[in-house]
Protein backbone atom coordinates (compact mmCIF):
# COMPACT_ATOMS: atom_id res chain seq x y z
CA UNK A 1 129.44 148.13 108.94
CA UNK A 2 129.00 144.54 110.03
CA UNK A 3 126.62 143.70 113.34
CA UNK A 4 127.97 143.69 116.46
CA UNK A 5 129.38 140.03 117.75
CA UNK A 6 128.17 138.26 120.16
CA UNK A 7 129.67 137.47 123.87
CA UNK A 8 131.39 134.49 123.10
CA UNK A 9 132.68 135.68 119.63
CA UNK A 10 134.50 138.13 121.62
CA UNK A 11 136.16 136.24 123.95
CA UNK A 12 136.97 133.35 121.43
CA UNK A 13 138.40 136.07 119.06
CA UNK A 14 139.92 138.84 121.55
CA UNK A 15 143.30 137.14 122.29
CA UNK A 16 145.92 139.24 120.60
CA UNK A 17 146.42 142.79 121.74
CA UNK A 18 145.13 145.69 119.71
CA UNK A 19 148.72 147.12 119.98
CA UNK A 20 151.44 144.90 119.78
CA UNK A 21 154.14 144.29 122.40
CA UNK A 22 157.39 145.53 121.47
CA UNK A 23 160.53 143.32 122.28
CA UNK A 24 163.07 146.56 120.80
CA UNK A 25 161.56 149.32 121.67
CA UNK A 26 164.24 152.76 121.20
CA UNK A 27 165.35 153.37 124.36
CA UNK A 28 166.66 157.33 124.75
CA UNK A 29 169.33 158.02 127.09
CA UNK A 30 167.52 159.81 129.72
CA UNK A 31 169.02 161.70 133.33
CA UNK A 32 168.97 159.22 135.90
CA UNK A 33 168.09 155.47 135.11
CA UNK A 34 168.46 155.70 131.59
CA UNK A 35 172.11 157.59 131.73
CA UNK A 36 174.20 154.20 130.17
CA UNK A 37 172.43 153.41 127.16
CA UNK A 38 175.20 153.21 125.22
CA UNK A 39 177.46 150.87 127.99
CA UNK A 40 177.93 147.43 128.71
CA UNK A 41 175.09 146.23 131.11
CA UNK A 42 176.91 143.35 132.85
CA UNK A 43 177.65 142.98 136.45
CA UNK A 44 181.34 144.06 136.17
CA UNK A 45 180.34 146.81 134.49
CA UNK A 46 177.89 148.02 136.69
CA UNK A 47 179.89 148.00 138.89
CA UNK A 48 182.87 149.40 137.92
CA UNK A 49 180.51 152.64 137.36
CA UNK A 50 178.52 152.04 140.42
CA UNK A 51 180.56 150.32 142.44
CA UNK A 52 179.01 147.88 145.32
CA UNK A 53 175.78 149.42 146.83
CA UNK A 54 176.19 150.49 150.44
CA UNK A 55 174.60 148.51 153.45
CA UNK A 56 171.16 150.67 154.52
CA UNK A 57 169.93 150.05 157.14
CA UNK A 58 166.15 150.07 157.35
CA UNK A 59 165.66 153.73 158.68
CA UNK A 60 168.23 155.00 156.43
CA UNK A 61 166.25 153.12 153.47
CA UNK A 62 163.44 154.27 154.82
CA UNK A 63 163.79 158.08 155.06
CA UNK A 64 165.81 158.16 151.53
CA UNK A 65 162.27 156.43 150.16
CA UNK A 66 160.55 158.89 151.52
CA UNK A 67 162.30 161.84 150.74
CA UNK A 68 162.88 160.67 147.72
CA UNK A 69 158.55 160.38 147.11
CA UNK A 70 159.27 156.78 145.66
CA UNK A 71 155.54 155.19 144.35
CA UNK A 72 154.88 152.36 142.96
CA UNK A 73 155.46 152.61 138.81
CA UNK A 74 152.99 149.63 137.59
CA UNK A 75 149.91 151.71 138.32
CA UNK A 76 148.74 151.84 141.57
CA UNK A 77 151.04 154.39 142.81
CA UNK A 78 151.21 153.56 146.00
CA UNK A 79 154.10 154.94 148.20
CA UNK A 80 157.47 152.57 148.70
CA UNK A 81 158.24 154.07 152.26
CA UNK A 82 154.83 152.82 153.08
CA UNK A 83 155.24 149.29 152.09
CA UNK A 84 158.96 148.84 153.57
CA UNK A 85 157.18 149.68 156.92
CA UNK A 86 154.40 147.50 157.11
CA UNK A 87 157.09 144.54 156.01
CA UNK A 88 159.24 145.61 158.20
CA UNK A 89 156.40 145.62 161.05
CA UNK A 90 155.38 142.09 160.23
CA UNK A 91 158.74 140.86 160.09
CA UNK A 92 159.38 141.98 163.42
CA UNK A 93 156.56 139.66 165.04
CA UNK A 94 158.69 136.91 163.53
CA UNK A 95 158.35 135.60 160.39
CA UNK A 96 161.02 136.54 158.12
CA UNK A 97 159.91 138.84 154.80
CA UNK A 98 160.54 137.93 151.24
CA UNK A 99 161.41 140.40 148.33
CA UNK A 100 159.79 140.75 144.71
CA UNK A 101 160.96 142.24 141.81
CA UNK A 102 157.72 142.15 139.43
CA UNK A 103 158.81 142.49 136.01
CA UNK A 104 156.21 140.20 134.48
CA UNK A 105 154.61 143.35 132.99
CA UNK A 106 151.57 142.62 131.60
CA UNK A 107 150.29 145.88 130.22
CA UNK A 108 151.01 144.70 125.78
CA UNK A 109 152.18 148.95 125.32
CA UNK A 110 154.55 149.08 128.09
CA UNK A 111 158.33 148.64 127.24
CA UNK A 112 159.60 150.10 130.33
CA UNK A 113 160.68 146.89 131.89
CA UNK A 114 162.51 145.47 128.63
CA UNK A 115 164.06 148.81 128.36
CA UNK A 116 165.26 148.79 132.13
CA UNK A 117 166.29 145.23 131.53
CA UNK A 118 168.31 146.08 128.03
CA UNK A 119 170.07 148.64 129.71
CA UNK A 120 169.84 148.75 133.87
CA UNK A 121 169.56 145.32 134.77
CA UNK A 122 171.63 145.28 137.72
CA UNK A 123 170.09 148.69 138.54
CA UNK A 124 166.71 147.04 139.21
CA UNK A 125 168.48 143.84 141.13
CA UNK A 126 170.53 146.51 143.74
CA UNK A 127 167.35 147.98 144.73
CA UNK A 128 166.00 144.46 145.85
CA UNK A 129 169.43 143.61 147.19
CA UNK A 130 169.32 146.74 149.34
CA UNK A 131 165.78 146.51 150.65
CA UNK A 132 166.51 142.65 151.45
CA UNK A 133 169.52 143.58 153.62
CA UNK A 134 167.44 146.24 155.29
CA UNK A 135 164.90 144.06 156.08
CA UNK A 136 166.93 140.69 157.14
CA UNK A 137 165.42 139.46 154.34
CA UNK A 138 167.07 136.02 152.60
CA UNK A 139 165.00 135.26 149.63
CA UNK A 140 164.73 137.61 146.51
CA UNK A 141 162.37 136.49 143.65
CA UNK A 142 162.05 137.94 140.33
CA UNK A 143 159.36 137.31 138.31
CA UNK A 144 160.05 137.71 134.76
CA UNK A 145 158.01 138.43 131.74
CA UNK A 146 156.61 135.08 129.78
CA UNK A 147 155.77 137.17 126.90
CA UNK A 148 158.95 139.44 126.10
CA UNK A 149 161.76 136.38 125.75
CA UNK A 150 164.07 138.98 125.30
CA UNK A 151 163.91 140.75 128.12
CA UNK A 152 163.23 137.19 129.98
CA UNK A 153 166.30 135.65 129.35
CA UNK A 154 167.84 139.48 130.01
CA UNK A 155 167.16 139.15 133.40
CA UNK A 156 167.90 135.77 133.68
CA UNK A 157 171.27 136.39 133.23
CA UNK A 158 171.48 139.15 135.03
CA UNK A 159 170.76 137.19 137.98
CA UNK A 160 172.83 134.45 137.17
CA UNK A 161 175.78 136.77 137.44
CA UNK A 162 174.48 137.98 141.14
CA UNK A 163 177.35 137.41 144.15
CA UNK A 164 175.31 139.21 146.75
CA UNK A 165 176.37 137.17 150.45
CA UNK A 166 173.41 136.01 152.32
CA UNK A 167 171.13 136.00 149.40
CA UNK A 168 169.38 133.44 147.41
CA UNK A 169 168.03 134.83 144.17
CA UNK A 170 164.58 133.08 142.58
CA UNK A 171 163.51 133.23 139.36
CA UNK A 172 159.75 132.61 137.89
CA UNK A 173 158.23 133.11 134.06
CA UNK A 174 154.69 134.67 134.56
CA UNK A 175 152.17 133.83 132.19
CA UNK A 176 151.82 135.53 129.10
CA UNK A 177 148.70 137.43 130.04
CA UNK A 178 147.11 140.71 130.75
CA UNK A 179 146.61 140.40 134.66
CA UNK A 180 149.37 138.25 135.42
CA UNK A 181 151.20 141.25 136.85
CA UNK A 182 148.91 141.94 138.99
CA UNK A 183 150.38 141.45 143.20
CA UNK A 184 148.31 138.59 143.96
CA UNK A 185 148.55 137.13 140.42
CA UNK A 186 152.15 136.66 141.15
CA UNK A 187 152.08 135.50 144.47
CA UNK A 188 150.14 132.73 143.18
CA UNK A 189 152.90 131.68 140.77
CA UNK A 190 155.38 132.17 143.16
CA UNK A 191 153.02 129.22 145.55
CA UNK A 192 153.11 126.70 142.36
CA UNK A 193 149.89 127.96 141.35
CA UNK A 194 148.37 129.45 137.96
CA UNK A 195 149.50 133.00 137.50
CA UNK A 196 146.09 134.66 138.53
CA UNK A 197 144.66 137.07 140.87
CA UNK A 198 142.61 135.86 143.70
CA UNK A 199 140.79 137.62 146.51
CA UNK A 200 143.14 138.74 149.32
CA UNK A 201 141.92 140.33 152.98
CA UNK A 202 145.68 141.91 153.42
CA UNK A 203 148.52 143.39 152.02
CA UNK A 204 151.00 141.79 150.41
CA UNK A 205 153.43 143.67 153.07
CA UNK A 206 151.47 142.30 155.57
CA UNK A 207 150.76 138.44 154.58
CA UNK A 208 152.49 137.39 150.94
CA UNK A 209 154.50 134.86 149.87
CA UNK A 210 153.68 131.55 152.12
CA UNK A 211 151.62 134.05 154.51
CA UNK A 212 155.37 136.29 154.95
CA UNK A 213 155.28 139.74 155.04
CA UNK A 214 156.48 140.65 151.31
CA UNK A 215 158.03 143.57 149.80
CA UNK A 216 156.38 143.24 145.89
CA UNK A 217 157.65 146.26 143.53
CA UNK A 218 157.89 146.43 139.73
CA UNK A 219 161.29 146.78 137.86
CA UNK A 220 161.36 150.39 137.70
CA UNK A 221 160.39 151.08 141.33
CA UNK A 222 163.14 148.69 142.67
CA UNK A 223 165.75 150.59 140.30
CA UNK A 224 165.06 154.12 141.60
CA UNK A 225 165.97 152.32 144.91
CA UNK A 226 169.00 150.93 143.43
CA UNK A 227 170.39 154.48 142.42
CA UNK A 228 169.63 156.15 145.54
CA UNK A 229 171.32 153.54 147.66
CA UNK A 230 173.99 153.98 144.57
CA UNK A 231 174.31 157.54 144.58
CA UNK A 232 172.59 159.25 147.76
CA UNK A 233 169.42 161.76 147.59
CA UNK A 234 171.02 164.19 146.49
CA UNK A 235 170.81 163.69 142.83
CA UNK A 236 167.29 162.67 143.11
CA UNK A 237 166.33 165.89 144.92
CA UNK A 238 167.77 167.65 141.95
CA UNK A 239 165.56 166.25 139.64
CA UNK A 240 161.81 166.80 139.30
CA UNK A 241 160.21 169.29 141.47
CA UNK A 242 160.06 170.27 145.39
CA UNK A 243 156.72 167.87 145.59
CA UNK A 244 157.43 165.31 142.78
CA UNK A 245 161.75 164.64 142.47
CA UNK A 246 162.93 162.02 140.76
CA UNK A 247 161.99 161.19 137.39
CA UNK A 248 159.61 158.38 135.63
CA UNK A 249 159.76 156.09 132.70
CA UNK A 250 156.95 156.29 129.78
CA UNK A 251 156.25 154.43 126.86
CA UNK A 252 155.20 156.49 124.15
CA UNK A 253 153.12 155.18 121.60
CA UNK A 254 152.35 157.55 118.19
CA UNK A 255 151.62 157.02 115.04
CA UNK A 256 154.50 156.83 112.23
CA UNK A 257 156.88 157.05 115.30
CA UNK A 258 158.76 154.12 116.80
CA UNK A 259 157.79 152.85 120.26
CA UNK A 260 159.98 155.01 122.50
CA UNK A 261 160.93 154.52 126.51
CA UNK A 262 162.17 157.81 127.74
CA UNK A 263 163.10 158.73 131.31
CA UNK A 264 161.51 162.34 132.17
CA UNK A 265 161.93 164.52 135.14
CA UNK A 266 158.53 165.28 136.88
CA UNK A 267 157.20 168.58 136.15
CA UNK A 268 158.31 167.86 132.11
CA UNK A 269 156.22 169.89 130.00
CA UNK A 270 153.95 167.16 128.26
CA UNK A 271 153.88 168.73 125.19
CA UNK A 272 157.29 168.21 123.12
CA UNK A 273 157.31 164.35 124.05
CA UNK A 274 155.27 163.36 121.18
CA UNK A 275 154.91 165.32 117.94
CA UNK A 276 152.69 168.20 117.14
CA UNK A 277 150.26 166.41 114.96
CA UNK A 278 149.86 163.27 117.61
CA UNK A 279 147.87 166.47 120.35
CA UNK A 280 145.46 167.30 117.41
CA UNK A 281 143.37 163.79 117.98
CA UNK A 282 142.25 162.23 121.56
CA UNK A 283 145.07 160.45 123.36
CA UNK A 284 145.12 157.75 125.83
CA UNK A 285 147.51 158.58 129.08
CA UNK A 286 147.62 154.99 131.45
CA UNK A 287 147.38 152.19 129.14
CA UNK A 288 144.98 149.96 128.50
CA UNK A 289 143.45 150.83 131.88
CA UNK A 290 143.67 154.55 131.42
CA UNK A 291 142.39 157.78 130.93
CA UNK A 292 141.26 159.52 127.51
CA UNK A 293 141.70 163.02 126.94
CA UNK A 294 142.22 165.71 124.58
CA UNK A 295 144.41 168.43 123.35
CA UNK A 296 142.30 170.83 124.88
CA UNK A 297 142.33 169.47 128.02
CA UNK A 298 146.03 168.79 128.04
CA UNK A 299 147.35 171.97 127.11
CA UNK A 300 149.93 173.67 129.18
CA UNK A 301 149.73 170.44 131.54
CA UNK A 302 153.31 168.86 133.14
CA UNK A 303 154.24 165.20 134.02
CA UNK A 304 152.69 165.71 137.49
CA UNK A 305 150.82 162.54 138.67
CA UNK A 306 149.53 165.41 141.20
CA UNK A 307 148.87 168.03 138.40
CA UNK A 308 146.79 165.27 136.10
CA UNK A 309 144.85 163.77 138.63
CA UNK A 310 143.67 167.51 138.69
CA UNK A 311 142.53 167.24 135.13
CA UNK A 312 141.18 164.28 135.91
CA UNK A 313 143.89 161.98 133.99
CA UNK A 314 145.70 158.93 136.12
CA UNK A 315 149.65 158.33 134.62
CA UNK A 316 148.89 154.65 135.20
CA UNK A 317 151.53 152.22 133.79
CA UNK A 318 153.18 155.31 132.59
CA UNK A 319 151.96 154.36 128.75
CA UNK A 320 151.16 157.14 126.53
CA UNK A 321 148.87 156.03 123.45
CA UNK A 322 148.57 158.62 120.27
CA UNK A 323 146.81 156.97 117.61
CA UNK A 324 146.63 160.41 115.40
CA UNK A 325 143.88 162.07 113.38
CA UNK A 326 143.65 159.27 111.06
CA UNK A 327 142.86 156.54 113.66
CA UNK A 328 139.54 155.73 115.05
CA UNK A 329 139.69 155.67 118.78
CA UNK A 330 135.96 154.44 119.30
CA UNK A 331 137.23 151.56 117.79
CA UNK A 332 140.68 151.04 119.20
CA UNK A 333 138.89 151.31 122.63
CA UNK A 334 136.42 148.68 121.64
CA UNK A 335 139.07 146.06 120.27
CA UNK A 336 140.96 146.99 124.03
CA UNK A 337 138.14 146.40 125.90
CA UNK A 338 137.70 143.06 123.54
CA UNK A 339 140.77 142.12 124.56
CA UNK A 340 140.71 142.69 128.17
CA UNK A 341 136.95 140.55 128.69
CA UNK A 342 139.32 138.12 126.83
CA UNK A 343 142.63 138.27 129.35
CA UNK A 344 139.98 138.23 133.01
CA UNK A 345 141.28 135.73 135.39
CA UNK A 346 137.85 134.56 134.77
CA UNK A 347 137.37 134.15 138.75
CA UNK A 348 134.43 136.38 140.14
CA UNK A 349 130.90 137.99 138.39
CA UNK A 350 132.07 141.11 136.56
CA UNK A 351 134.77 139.37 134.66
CA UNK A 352 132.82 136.30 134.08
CA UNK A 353 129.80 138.02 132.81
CA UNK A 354 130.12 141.73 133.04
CA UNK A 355 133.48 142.79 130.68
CA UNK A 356 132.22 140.35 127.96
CA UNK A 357 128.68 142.12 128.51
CA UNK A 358 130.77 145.69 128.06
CA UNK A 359 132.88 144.65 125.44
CA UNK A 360 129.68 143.92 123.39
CA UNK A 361 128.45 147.34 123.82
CA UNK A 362 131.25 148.98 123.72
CA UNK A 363 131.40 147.42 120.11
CA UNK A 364 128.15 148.32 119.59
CA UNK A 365 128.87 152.41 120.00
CA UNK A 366 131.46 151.95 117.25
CA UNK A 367 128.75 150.27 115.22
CA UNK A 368 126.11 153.37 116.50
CA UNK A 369 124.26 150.98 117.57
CA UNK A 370 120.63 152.75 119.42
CA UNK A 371 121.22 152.90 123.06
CA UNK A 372 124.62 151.19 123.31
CA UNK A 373 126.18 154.16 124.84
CA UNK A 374 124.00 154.14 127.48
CA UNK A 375 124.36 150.39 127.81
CA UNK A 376 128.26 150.67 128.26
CA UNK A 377 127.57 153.58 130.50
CA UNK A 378 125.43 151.34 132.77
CA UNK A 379 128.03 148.61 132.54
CA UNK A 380 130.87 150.64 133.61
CA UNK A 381 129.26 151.71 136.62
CA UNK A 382 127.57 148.25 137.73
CA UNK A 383 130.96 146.24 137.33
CA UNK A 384 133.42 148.99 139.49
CA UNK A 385 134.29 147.73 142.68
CA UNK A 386 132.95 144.61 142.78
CA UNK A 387 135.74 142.45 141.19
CA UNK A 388 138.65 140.20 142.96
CA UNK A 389 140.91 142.51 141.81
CA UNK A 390 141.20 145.60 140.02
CA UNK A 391 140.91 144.14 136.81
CA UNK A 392 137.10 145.14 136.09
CA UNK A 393 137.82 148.88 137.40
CA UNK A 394 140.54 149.69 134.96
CA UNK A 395 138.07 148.03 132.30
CA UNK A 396 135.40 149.91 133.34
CA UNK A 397 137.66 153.81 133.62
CA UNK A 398 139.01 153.34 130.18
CA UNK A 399 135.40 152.90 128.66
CA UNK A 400 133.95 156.00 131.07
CA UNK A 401 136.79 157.87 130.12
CA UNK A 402 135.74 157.21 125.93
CA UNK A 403 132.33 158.12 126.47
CA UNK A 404 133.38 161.77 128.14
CA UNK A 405 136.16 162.59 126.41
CA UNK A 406 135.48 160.83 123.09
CA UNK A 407 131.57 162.07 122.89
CA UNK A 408 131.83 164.01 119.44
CA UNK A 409 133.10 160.69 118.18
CA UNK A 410 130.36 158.90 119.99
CA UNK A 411 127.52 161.29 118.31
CA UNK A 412 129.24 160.86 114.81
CA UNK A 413 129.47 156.90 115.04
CA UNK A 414 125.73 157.36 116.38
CA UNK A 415 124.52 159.21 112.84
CA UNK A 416 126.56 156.70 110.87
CA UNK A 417 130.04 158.23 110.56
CA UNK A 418 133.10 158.62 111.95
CA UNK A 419 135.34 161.78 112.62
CA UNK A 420 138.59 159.48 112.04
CA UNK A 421 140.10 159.13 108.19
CA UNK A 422 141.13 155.11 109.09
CA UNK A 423 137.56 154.74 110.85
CA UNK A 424 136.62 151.84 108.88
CA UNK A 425 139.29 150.13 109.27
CA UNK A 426 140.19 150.25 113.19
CA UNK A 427 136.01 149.56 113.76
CA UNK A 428 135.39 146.63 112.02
């Protein structure tokens, strides 16, 4: 094996994505979102199966959200009910919110956007339509991806074809880059500005868009709106489980299988949705900020964000990454981490100087490499929670999560070998 590179030779050489982004990813017809794969996806025919959404009003919106357990789908999680209230709060003191549909996804394995833009465009844009309404709202923005042209010009048009009274619809192309999804990232290209996170001392529902209070959800958050307002709670109630209804998007990544967006009801076995041989090698649940994990601890587990957290596993980005038995994934985490130090807004210490720093030894536990293990260790733990953004932390979790889960791969690269058949050439 070749030496380790250096700092800069990682971020002059990190720029493409260890796993490509896929612009046609196989979308199965799934229960809720996911029904009309097979259908025409313009306006008139969305509505001819939907027909127009109903006018909530903002406690009605409210307690459907709620009772519904809508979070946040792009990571974080964080409850829907929860942001329409503090917008709602702020608006009331007089300055009049704003409404984002994020679809800029920047996470390279997730397809879930382009899938919900292929196929439920005018799902996603309802959702936004109905929260604006609800809120008095008069601008909606959507923010569209600058690396997946497809899906781009997708919703583009799907916009263009919007009638909704009292409404003026915004588009913007984010940057093609890893953190230009993130809230703050896009607030700044909404303001003119480069596509980049900054430091922020409030909530986007609080003080967003020109210091408004601003309702910011991805795509698939804003389209489980859309179909409740659509179709009532009821449905949604009958999906899922008592805790978790509803159902989720994932992107499922395994080898000598096709990237696949399926929509699954919460409390889904995990088990048949990838095949048998993909479970008998570590797999990567989040993304490219996730979790690793194994078989072991897997087994018998459900898609339950409450139920993984348990086992100690974050859904994430709802990305599901199976490289298989023959795949070295010491060394896709290394070219991941590469590839993150690479995509930093570049703004604050630990991106600057500390994800180049744990790229390096990250690279240098592939390599087994004498005390790079407990250099990457140290890394991790210095650069958490000190970033702008969350950026560093999701850097820093995937690596912790290698070095626990991944530690008879760690010992083997130590002593010169690797447990994977395709070791040599995923490492170097």
């Amino acid at each position: 094996m070749t030496a380790p590179a250096s700092e800069r030779d990682i971020l002059a050489h990190a720029g493409a994505s260890p796993i490509s982004i896929e612009h046609h990813p196989r979308i199965e017809p799934g229960p809720a979102l996911l029904r009309h794969t097979t259908h025409a996806h313009d306006l008139r025919a969305h509505r001819l199966r939907h027909g127009e959404p109903p006018e909530l009003d903002l406690a009605s919106l409210h307690a459907m959200a709620g009772a519904a357990a809508v979070q946040g789908r792009g990571g974080a999680g964080f409850p829907f009910a929860r942001k329409l209230r503090t917008a709602a709060e702020h608006a009331r003191r007089g300055r009049r919110p704003i409404v984002v549909v994020n679809a800029s996804e920047g996470e390279p394995a997730s397809a879930k956007d382009a899938a919900l833009a292929e196929v439920a465009p005018h799902l996603v844009l309802d959702g936004a339509a109905v929260a604006a309404r609800a809120l008095g709202a008069r601008e909606v923005h959507v923010v569209l991806p600058g690396d997946r042209p497809r899906a781009s010009g997708l919703l583009a048009t799907a916009v263009g074809e919007r009638t909704d009274a009292r409404l003026t619809w915004r588009v913007h192309d984010a940057p093609a880059r890893f953190v230009a999804g993130q809230a703050r990232a896009v607030l700044e290209l909404m303001a003119g500005r480069p596509g980049l996170p900054v430091t922020a001392w409030a909530p986007e529902a609080v003080s967003g868009h020109r210091g408004r209070p601003t309702l910011l959800s991805n795509a698939e958050t804003w389209a489980h709106i859309g179909l409740l307002a659509l179709e009532g709670i009821r449905p949604t109630l009958e999906r899922g489980t008592r805790d978790e209804p509803g159902t989720t998007l994932l992107t499922l990544h395994a080898a000598g299988t096709p990237v696949t967006v399926v929509e699954v009801e919460h409390g889904t076995p995990l088990a048949p949705l990838l095949p048998a041989l993909a479970w008998d090698a570590p797999v990567l649940i989040g993304g490219f900020h996730g979790t690793w994990t194994t078989s072991a601890a897997l087994a018998g587990a459900h898609l339950s964000r409450a139920e993984l957290r348990e086992r100690g596993v974050g859904l994430g980005a709802g990305v599901i990454i199976a490289p298989g038995p023959d795949a070295c994934p010491l060394g896709l985490t290394a070219a991941i981490v590469e590839h993150l130090a690479a995509e930093s807004a570049g703004r604050c210490g630990p991106c600057v100087n500390g994800l180049p720093a744990l790229a390096r030894a990250v690279r240098g536990v592939v390599h087994g490499v004498v005390g790079a293990r407990e250099e990457a260790a140290r890394l991790s733990g210095l650069v958490t929670g000190r970033g702008a953004c969350a950026h560093p932390d999701g850097t820093a979790r995937l690596v912790a999560s290698a070095l626990t889960a991944l530690a008879g791969e760690v010992a083997a690269h130590a002593d010169g070998g690797c447990g994977a058949g395709a070791a040599q050439e995923v490492a170097s």
